[in-house]
Protein backbone atom coordinates (compact mmCIF):
# COMPACT_ATOMS: atom_id res chain seq x y z
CA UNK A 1 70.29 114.96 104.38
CA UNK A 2 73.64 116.16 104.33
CA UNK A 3 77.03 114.12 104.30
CA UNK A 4 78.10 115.50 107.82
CA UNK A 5 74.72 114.58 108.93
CA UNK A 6 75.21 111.23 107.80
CA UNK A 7 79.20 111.08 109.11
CA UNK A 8 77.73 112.19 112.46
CA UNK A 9 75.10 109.24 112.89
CA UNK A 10 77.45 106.70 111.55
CA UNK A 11 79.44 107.54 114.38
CA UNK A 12 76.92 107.02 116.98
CA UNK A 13 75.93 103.59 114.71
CA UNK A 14 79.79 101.90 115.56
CA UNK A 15 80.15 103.42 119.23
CA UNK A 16 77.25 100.95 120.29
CA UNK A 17 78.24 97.77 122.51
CA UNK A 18 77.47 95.12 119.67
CA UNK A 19 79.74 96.58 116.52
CA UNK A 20 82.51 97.43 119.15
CA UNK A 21 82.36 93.96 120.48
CA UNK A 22 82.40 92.96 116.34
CA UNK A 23 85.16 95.34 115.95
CA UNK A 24 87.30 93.34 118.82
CA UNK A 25 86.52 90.27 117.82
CA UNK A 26 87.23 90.56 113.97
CA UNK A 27 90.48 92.33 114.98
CA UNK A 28 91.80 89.74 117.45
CA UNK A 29 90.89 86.92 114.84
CA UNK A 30 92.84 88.89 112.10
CA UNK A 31 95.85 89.33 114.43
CA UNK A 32 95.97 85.49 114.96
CA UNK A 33 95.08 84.19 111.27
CA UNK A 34 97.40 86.70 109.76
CA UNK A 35 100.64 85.99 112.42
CA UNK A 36 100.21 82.13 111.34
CA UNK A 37 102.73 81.75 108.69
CA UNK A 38 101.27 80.78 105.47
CA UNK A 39 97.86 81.71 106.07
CA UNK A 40 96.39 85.04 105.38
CA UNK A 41 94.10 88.22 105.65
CA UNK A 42 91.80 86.29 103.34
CA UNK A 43 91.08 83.38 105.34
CA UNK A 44 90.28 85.04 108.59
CA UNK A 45 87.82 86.83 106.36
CA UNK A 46 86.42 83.58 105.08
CA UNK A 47 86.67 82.27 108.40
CA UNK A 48 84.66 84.95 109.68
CA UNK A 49 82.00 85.35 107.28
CA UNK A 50 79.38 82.99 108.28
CA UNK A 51 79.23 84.01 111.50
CA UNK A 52 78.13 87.14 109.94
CA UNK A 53 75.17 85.81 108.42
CA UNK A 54 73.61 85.52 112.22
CA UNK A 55 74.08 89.69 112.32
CA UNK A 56 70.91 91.35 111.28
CA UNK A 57 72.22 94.70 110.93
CA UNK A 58 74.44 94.64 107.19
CA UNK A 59 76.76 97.41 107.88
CA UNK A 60 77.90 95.44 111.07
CA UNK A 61 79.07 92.37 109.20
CA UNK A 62 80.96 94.12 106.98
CA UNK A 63 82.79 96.25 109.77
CA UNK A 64 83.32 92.50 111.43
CA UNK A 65 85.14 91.69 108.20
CA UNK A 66 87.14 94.83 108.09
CA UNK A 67 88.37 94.49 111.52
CA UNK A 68 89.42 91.19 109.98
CA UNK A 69 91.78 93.03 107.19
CA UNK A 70 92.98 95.65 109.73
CA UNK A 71 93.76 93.03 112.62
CA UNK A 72 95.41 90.83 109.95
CA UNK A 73 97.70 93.16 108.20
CA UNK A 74 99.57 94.03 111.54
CA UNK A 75 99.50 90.49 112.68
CA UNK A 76 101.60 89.19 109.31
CA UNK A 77 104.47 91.30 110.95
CA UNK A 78 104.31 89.12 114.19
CA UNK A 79 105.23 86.21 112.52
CA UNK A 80 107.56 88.37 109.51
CA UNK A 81 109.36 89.69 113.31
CA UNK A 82 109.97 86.94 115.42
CA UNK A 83 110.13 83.98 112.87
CA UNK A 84 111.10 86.07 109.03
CA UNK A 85 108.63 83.88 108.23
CA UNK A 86 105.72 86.69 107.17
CA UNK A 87 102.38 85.79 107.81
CA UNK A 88 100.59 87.18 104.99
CA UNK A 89 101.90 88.33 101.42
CA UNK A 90 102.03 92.40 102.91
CA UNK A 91 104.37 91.53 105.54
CA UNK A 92 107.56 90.46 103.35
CA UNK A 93 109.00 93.25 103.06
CA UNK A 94 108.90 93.32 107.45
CA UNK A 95 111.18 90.72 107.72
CA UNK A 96 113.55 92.76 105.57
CA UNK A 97 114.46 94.71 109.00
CA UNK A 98 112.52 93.07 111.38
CA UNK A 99 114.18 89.99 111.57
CA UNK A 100 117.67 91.45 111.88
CA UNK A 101 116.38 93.45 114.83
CA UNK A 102 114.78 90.55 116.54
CA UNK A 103 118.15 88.84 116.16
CA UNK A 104 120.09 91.16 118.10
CA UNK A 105 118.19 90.98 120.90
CA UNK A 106 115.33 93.90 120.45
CA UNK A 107 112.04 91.91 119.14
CA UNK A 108 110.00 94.52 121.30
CA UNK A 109 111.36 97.39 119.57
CA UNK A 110 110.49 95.88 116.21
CA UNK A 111 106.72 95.32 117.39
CA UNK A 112 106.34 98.73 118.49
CA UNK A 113 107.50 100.19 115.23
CA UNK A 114 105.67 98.13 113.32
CA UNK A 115 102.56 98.67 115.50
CA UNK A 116 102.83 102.44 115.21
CA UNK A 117 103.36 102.32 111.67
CA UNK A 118 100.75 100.60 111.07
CA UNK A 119 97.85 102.48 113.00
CA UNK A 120 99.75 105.59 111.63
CA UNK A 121 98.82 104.25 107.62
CA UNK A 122 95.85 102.46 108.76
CA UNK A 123 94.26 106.11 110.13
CA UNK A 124 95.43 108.20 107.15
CA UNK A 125 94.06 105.54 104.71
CA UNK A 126 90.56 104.94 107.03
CA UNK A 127 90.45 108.80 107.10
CA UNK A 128 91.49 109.41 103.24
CA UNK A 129 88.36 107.10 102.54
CA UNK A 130 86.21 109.11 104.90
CA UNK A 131 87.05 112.26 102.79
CA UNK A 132 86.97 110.75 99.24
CA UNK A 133 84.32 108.44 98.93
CA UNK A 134 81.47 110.68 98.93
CA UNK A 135 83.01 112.98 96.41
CA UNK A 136 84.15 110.26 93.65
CA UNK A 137 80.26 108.69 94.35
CA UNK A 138 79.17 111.29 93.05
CA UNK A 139 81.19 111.73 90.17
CA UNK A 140 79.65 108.11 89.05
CA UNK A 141 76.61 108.24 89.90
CA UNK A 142 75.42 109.82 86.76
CA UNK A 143 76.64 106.08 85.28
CA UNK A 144 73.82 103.96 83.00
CA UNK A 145 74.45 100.11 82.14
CA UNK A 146 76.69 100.90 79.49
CA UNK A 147 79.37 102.83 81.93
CA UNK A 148 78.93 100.18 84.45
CA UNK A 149 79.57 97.41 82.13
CA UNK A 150 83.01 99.44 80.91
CA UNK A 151 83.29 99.66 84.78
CA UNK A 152 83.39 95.65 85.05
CA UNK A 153 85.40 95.60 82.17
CA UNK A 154 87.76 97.70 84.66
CA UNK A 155 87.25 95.47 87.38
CA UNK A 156 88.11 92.16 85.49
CA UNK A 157 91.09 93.66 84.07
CA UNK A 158 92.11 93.23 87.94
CA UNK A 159 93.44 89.95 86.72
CA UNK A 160 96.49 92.19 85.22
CA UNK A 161 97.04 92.54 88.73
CA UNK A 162 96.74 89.35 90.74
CA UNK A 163 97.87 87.23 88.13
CA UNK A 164 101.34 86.46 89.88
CA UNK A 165 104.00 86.25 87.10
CA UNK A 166 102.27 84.90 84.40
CA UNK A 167 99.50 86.94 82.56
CA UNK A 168 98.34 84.34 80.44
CA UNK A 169 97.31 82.18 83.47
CA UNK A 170 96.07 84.52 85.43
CA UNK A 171 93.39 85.17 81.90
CA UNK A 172 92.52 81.25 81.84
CA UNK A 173 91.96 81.07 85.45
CA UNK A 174 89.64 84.75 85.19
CA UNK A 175 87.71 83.01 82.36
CA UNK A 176 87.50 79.68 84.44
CA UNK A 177 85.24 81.78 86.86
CA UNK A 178 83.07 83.66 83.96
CA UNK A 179 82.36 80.43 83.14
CA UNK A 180 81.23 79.02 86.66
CA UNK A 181 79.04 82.19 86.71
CA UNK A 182 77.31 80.95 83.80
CA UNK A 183 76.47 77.87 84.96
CA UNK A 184 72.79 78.06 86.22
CA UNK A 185 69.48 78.95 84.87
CA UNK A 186 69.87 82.81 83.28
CA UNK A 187 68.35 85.23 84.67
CA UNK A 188 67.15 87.11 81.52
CA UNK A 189 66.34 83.95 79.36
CA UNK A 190 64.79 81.55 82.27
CA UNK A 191 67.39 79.08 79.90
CA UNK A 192 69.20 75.91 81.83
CA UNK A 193 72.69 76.82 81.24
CA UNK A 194 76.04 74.34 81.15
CA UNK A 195 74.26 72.21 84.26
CA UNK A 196 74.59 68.99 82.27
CA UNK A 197 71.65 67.76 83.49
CA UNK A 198 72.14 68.00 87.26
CA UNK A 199 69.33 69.43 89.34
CA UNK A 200 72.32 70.82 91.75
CA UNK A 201 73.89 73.07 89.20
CA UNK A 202 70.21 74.93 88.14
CA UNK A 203 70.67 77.55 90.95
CA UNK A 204 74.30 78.24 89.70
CA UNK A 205 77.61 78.09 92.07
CA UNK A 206 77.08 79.48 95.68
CA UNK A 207 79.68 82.53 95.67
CA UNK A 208 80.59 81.39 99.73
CA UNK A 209 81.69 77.78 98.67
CA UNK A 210 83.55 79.23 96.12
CA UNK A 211 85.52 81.62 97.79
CA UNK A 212 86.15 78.94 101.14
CA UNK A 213 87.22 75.92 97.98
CA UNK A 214 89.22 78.31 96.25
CA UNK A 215 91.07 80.15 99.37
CA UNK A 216 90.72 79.02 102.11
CA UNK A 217 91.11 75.52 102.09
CA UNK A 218 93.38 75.92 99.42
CA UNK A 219 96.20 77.99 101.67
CA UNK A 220 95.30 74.76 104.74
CA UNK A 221 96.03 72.07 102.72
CA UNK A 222 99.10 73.88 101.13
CA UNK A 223 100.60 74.86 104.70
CA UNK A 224 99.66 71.34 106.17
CA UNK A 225 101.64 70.19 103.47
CA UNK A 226 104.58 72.27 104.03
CA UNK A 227 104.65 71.50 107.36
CA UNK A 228 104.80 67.30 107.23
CA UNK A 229 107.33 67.86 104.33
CA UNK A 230 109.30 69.69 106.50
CA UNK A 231 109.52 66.96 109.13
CA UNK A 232 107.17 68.87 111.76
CA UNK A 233 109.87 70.97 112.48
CA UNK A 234 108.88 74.51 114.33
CA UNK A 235 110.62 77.74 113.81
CA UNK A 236 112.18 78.81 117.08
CA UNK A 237 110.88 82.56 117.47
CA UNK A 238 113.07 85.26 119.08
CA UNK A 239 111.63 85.71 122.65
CA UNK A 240 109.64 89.20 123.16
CA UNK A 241 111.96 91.58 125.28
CA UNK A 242 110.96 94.69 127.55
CA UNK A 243 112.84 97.40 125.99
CA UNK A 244 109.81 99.10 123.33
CA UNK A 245 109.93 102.25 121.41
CA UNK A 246 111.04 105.83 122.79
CA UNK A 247 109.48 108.97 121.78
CA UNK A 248 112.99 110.09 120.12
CA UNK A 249 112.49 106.72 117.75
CA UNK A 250 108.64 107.24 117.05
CA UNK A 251 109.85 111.22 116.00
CA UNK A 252 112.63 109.47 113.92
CA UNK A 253 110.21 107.21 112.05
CA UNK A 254 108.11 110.16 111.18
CA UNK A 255 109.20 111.03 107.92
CA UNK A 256 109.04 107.11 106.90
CA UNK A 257 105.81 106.64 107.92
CA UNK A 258 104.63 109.90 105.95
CA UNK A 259 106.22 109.33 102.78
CA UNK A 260 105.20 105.17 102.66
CA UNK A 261 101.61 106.36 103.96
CA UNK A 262 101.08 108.93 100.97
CA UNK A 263 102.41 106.52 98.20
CA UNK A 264 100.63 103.22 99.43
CA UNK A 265 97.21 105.54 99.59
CA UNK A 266 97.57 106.39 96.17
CA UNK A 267 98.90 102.95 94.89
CA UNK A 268 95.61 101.22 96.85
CA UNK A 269 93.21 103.52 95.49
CA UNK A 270 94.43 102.04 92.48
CA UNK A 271 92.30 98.87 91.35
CA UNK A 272 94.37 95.83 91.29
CA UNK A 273 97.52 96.66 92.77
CA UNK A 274 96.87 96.37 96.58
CA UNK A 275 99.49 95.64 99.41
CA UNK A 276 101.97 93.43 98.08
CA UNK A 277 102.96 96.02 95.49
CA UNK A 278 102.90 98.88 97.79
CA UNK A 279 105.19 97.12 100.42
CA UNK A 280 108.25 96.81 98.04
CA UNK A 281 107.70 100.12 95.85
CA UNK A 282 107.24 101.98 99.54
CA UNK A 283 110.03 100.26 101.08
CA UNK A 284 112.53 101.23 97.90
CA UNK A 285 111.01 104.50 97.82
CA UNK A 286 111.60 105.57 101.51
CA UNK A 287 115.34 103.72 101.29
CA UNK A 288 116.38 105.87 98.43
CA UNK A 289 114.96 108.76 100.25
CA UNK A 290 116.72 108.14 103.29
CA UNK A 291 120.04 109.76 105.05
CA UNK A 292 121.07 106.29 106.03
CA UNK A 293 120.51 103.75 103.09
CA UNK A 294 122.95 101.88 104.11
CA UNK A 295 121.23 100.39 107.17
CA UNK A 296 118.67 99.27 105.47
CA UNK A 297 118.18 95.22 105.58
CA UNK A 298 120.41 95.42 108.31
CA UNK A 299 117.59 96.29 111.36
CA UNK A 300 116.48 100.17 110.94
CA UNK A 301 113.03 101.20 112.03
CA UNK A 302 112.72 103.37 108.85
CA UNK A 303 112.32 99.88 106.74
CA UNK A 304 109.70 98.41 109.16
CA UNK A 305 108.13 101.60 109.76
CA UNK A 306 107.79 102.06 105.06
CA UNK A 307 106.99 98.43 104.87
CA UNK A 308 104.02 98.10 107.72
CA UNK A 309 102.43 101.75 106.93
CA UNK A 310 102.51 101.41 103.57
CA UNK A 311 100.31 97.81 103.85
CA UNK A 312 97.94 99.34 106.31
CA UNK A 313 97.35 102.10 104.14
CA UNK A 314 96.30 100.21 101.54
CA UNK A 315 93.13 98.76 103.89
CA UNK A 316 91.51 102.27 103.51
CA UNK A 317 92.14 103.40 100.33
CA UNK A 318 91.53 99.80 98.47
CA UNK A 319 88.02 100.68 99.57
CA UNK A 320 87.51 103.88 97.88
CA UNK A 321 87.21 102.32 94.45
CA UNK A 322 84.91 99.02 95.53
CA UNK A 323 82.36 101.49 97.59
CA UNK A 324 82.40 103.81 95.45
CA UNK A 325 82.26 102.28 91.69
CA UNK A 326 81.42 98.12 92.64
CA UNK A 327 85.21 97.78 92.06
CA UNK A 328 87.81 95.59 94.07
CA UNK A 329 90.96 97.43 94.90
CA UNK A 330 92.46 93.95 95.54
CA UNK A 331 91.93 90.66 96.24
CA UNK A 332 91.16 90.89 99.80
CA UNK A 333 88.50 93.45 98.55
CA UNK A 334 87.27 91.21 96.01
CA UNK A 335 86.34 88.93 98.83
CA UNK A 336 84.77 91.56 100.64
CA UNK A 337 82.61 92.87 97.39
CA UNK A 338 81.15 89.31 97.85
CA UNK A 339 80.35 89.68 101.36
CA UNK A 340 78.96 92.68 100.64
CA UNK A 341 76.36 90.97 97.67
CA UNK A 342 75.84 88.00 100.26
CA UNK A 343 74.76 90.62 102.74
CA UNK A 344 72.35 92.52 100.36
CA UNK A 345 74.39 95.57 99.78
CA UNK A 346 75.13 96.93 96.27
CA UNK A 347 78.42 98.60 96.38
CA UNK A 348 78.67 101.79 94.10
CA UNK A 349 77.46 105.61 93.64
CA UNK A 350 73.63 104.25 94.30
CA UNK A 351 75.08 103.15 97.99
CA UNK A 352 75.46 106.71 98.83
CA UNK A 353 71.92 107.61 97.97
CA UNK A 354 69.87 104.60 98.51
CA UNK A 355 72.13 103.23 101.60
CA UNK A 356 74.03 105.97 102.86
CA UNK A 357 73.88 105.45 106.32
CA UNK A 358 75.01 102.09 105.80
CA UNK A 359 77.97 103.56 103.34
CA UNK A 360 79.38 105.91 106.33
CA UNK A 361 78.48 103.42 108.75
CA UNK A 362 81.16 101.36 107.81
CA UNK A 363 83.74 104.01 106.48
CA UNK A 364 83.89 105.17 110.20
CA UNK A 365 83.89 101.90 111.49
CA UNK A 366 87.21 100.85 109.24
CA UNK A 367 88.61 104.42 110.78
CA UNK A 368 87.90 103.01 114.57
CA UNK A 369 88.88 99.88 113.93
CA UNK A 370 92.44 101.50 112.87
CA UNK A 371 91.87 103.58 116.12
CA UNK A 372 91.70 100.89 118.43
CA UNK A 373 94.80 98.66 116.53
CA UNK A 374 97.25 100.46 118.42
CA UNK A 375 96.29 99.85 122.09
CA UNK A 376 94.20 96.12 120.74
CA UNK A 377 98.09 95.29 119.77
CA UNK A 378 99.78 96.65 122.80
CA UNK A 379 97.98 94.14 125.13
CA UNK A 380 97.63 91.56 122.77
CA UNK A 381 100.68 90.90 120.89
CA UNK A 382 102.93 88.52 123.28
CA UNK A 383 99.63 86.40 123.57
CA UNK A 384 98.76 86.27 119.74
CA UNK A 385 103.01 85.92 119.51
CA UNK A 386 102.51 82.10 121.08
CA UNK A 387 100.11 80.89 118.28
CA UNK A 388 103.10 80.41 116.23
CA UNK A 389 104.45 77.75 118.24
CA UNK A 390 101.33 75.80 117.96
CA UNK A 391 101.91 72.41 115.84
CA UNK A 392 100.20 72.95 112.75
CA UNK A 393 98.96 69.94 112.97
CA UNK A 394 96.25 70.66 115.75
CA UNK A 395 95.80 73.92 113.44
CA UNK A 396 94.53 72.25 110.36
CA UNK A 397 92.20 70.37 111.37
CA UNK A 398 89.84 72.72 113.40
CA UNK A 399 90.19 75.33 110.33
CA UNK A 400 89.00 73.00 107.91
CA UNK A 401 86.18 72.06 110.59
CA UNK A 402 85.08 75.58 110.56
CA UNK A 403 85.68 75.87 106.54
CA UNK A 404 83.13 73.16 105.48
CA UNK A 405 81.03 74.23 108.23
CA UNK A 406 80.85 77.77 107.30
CA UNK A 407 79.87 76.28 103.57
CA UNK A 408 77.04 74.52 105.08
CA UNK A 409 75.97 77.70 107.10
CA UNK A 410 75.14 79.67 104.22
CA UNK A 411 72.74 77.58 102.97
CA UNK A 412 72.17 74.60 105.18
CA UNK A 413 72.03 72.83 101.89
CA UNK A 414 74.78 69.58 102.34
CA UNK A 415 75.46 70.56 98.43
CA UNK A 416 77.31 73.48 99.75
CA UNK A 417 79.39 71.02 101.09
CA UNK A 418 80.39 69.06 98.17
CA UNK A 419 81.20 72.30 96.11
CA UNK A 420 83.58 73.14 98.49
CA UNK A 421 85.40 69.93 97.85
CA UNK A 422 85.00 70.32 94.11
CA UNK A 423 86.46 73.19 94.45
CA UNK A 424 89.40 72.66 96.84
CA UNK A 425 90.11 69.87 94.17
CA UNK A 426 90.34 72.15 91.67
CA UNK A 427 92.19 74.68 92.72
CA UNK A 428 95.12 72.26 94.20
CA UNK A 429 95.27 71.19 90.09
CA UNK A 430 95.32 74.86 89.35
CA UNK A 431 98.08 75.45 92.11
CA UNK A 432 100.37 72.33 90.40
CA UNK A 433 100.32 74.43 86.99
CA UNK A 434 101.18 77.57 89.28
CA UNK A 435 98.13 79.46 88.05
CA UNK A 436 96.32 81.55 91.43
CA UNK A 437 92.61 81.05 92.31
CA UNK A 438 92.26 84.92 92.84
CA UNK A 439 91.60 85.55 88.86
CA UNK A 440 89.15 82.89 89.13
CA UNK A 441 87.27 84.27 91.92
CA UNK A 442 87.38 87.66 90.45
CA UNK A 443 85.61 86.81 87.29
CA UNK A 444 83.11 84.65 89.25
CA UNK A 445 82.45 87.92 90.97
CA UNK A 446 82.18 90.51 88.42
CA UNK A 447 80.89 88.17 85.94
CA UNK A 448 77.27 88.65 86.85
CA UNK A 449 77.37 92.31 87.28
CA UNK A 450 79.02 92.63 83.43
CA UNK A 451 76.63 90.16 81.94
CA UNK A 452 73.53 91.80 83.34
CA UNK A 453 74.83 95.46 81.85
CA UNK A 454 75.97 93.98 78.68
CA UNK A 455 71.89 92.52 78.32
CA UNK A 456 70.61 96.01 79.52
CA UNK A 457 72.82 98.18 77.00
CA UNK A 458 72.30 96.26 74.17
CA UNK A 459 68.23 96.37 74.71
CA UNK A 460 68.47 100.02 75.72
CA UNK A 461 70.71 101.30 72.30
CA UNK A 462 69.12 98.38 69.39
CA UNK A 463 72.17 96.01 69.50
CA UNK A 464 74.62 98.46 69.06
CA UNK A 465 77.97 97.09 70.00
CA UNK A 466 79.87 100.39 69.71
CA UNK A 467 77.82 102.22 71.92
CA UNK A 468 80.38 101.35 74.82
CA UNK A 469 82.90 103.44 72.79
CA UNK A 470 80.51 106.36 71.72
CA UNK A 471 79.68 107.52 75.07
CA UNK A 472 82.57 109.78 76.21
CA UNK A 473 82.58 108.74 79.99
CA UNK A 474 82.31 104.93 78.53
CA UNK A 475 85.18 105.13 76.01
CA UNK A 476 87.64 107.43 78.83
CA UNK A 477 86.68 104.05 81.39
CA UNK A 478 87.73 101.54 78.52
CA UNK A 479 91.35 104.04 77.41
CA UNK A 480 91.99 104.00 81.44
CA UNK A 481 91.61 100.14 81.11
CA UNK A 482 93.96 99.64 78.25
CA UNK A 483 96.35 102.28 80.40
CA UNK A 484 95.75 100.42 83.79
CA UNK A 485 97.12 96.84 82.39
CA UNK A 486 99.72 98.11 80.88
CA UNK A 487 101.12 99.89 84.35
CA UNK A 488 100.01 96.78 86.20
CA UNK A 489 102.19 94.69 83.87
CA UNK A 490 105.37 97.02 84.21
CA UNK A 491 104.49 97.46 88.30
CA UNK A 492 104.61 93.37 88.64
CA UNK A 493 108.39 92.94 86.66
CA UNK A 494 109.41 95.76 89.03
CA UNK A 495 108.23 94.33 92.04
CA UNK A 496 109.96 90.86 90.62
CA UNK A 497 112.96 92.70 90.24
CA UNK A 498 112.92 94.66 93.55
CA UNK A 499 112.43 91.54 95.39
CA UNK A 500 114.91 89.32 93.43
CA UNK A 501 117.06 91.97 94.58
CA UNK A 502 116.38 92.15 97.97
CA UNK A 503 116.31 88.59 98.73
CA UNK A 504 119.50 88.38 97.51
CA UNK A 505 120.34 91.41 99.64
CA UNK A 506 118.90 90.37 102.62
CA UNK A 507 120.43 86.50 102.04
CA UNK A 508 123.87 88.03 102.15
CA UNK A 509 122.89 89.98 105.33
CA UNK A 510 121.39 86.71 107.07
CA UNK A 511 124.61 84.97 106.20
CA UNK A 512 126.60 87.26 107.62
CA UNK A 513 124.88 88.44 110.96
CA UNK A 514 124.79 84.14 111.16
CA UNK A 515 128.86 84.09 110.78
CA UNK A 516 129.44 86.94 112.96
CA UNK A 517 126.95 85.32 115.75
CA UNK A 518 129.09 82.04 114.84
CA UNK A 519 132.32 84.12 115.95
């Protein structure tokens, strides 16, 4: 069966009742989770995920989730708009010009732009996936165990990527989750590994625990923190107004949106550099293109418009490398490469022969969902625009209610439970040495599917160790790996130099739209 034959019933698959209703509801919880300030995409996809576990049909549970990354994108600009507090880590660069035009009285006009930026990026990257995927399938899917174990190698060299500032934390807390995926009896060797004894630890560490300890609870506590520290205070948010966007100003954005869209598709395709690199490198990019650079940080819809395509973007082109090689694109997609195991579906070049339907099934429904953002936002945003003034207070609580319950859900095993703890507990320590749980969960992640390649090669070619650089394809995956870390090193000290800069830039700009208000 063709491609177009597959396309064409993966269509009828997402225009049923139930995955629209999924669609709707994962995009309405992403638009609240990611507008709360200091939460993010990731949680409303941890949130979300065991209340996939009650949907049959796998395909549907992962477009629930993705509905969950496109809702959440846009809603980080709610917050970024009417607070310049950004809701998630993509929406920074928003409050570069949002903010400023919130303050001077056009908050609606800000939403708009954002809005149609981002179901402009979220389309071409939905529909850039659409086109690609099959192709690049099957250029892999000639892979054996020793490609695929060069192709984890790839994947945990991610931690180049999400390691924040410091490399050499970002490689202890990677190896910190190789080592939980060890823990267990070994699949290979039937041999009790690191469980010390305890009966709990035979079966290894539940990868849903993990990723609600390490995330999830993580950013609550954090935020619910912030908060009492800060008094209780609330951000006063610039009320919504009724003057939106004019045709003249969505033809004037044009360009922006174009030019961030084509960059950020290329830079998420790219594994490990996701949405937070392609907001500032976008947002510089479409500045020093611009016939008005001047105006930027100062309330032009050409900086919203580069910053909130260029994050959207990223949704559907991170994809292309986890569907089609088993490889996270970032670390919202490492998240969803573990919903995808937890759901029984094997991500890579086999997915478009042995689960095709399934494959194109949710590649159209990450293009609907990006369909359906723009008029979804238009009716919801004033209403998802109040959950900021909610006391954070009430917030917590019910979050971490749903947390430890959706532990306990994947399971029903009350060990789930205390993992989660363990976990939360740990990764607070790891957050007082500033070291991020992403590398951690990445290498819990990948660490299974590199261990059980590394076994398979070395039975298939007698112990040979340099097999992995005498097979061409093998040895091109490994170069590319050596080339990718090295770009991913230089990318993060420009992004900390870009936003050093514009802080500073947009500090300067605060202070004086704040004395000229004053005046």
């Amino acid at each position: 069966m063709g491609d177009f034959s597959y396309i064409m019933q993966a269509f009828v698959a997402v225009f049923t009742p139930t995955n629209l209703a999924f669609i709707f509801g994962g995009m309405v919880v992403g638009m609240v989770v990611g507008c709360i300030p200091g939460l993010s995409v990731t949680l409303g996809i941890i949130l979300f995920l065991p209340l996939t576990y009650t949907i049959k049909d796998a395909s549907t549970a992962i477009i629930a989730l993705l509905a969950v990354y496109v809702g959440g994108m846009y809603g980080g600009s709610i917050s970024a708009i009417t607070l310049n507090t950004p809701g998630t880590n993509s929406a920074i660069a928003t409050t570069f010009d949002g903010y400023p035009l919130a303050k001077k009285g056009r908050t609606l006009l800000a939403l708009d732009t954002s809005l149609f930026a981002s179901t402009f990026g979220g389309i071409f990257g939905s529909a850039l996936l659409l086109i690609c995927a099959s192709f690049i399938a099957k250029l892999v899917g000639k892979f054996a165990s020793v490609e695929y174990f060069s192709m984890a190698i790839l994947g945990i060299s991610l931690l180049a990527g999400v390691s924040g500032e410091s490399l050499a934390k970002g490689i202890i807390s990677g190896l910190l989750g190789i080592f939980m995926a060890c823990i267990g009896v070994d699949a290979v060797t039937g041999v009790a590994r690191f469980t010390f004894g305890i009966r709990a630890l035979q079966f290894g560490i539940d990868m849903l625990p993990a990723m609600i300890g390490l995330v999830a609870l993580t950013q609550v506590v954090e935020k619910l923190g912030e908060f009492k520290l800060s008094g209780g205070e609330m951000f006063h948010a610039h009320k919504i107004d009724r003057k939106g966007i004019t045709k003249h100003e969505v033809i004037s954005i044009l360009p922006a949106c174009l030019r961030s869209t084509v960059i950020a598709s290329f830079i998420g395709a790219m594994p490990g550099v996701g949405g937070g690199v392609a907001q500032f490198l976008c947002y510089n990019e479409v500045k020093r293109g611009s016939k008005h650079p001047e105006q930027f940080g100062k309330g032009t819809l050409e900086g919203i418009a580069a910053a909130e395509s260029s994050n959207n973007a990223v949704v559907g082109s991170a994809m292309i490398p986890l569907l089609t090689m088993g490889i996270p694109g970032d670390g919202v997609t490492a998240l969803l490469l573990g919903a995808f195991i937890l759901h029984g579906l094997q991500p890579g070049p086999t997915m478009f022969t042995k689960q095709a339907l399934s494959a194109y099934t949710i590649i159209v429904g990450c293009l609907v969902a990006n369909l359906f953002l723009f008029p979804l936002g238009k009716l919801l945003t004033r209403a998802v625009a109040k959950v900021v003034q909610v006391r954070y207070t009430y917030l917590a609580p019910v979050i971490m209610l749903f947390c430890f319950a959706g532990a306990f859900a994947g399971t029903g095993n009350s060990k789930e439970i205390v993992f989660c703890a363990l976990m939360l507990v740990l990764s607070y320590i790891m957050k007082l040495f500033d070291m991020s749980p992403i590398p951690m969960l990445l290498g819990l992640i990948l660490a299974d599917i590199m261990e059980s390649n590394f076994v398979t090669s070395m039975m298939s070619y007698d112990m040979d160790f340099f097999i992995f650089f005498k097979r061409p394809i093998s040895a091109v995956i490994l170069l590319l790996t050596v080339l990718l870390v090295v770009s991913m090193i230089r990318i993060n000290k420009k992004v900390a130099r870009l936003n050093e800069a514009q802080a500073e830039e947009m500090k300067e700009t605060h202070e004086s739209l704040d004395e000229a208000a004053r005046a």
